[in-house]
Protein backbone atom coordinates (compact mmCIF):
# COMPACT_ATOMS: atom_id res chain seq x y z
CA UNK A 1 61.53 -21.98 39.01
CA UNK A 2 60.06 -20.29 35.87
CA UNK A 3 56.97 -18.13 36.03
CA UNK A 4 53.98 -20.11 34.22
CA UNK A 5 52.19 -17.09 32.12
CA UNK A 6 49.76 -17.20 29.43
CA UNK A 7 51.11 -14.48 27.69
CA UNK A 8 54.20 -12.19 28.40
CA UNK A 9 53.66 -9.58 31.33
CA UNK A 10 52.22 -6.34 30.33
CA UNK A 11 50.75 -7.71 26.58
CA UNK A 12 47.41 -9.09 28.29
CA UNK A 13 45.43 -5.41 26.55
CA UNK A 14 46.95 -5.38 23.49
CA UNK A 15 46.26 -9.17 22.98
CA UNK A 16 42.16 -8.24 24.24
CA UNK A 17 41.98 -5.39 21.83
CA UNK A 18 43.22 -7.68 18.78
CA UNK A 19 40.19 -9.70 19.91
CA UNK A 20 42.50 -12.98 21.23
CA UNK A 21 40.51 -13.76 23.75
CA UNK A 22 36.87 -13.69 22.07
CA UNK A 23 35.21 -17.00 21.29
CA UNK A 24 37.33 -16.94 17.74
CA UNK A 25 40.26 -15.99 19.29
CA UNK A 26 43.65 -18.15 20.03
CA UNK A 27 43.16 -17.69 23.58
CA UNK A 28 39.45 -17.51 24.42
CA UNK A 29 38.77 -16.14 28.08
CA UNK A 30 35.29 -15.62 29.67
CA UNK A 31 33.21 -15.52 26.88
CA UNK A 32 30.10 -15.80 29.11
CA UNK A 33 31.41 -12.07 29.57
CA UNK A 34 32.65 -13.87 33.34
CA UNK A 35 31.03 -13.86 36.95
CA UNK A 36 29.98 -9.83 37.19
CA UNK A 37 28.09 -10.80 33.43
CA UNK A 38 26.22 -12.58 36.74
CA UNK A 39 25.47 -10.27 38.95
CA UNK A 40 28.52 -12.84 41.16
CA UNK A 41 26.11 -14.51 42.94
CA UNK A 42 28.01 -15.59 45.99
CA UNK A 43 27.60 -19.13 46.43
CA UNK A 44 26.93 -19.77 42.84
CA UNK A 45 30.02 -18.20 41.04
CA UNK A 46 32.02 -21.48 41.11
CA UNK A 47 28.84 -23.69 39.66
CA UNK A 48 28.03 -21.00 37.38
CA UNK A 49 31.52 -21.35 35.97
CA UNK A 50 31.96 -25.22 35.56
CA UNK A 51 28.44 -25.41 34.01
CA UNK A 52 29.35 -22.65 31.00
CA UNK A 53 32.59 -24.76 30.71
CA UNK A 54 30.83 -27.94 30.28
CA UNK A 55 28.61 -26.36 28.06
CA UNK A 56 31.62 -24.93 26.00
CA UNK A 57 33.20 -28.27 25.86
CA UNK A 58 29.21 -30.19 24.71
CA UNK A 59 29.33 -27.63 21.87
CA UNK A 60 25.89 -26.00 23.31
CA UNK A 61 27.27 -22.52 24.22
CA UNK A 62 25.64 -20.91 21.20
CA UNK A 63 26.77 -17.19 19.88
CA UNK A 64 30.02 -17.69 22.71
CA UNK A 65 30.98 -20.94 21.42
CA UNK A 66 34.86 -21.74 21.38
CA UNK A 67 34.99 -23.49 18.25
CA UNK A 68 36.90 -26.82 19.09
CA UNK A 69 36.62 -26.85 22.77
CA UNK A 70 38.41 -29.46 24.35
CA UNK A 71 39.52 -28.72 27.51
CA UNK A 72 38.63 -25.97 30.30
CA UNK A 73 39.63 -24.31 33.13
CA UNK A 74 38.11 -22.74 36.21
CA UNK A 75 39.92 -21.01 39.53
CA UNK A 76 37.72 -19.86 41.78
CA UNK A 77 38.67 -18.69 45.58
CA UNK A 78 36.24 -17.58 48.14
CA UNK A 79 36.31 -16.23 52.08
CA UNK A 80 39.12 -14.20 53.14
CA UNK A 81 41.53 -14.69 56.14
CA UNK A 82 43.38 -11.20 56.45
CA UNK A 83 44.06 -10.02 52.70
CA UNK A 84 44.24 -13.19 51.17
CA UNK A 85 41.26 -16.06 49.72
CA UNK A 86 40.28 -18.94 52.54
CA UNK A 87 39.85 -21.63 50.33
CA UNK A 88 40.89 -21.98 46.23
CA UNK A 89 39.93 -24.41 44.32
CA UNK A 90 41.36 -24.98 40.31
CA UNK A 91 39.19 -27.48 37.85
CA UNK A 92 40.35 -28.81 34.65
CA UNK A 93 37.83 -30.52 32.40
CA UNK A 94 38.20 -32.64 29.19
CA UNK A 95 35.95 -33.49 26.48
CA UNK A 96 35.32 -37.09 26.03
């Protein structure tokens, strides 16, 4: 089975620094500068997350805006058992 990747392995800087993951960019990522922009308040990281995506995707995320928005995704994991997350959970949201 193939490797599902975003981008090739090792490119993920250079394509920041060209600014390809900034609201105008081709691959916009966090542009609510993520959860430590937050403080991660635990307990409120995954909320935090769908709520600036369904902003993003109702056009009311002002200056961070992905122009276009249509669909969204959020991973968030939490606990840990050992060295590895307790629970995971992955949300994919459309605009309607």
């Amino acid at each position: 089975m193939r490797d599902a990747a975003l981008l090739p392995r090792g490119r993920g800087r250079q394509v920041h620094r060209l600014g390809a993951t900034g609201p105008g960019g081709k691959l916009p990522v966090n542009t609510s500068g993520g959860l430590v922009s937050k403080g991660h308040p635990v307990g409120a990281t995954g909320l935090s997350m769908l709520a600036e995506l369904a902003a993003q995707l109702r056009g009311e995320a002002g200056p961070r805006q992905v122009k276009g928005a249509e669909i969204a995704l959020a991973e968030n994991g939490g606990g840990v058992i050992g060295m590895e997350e307790a629970g995971a959970s992955v949300v994919i949201l459309q605009r309607s």
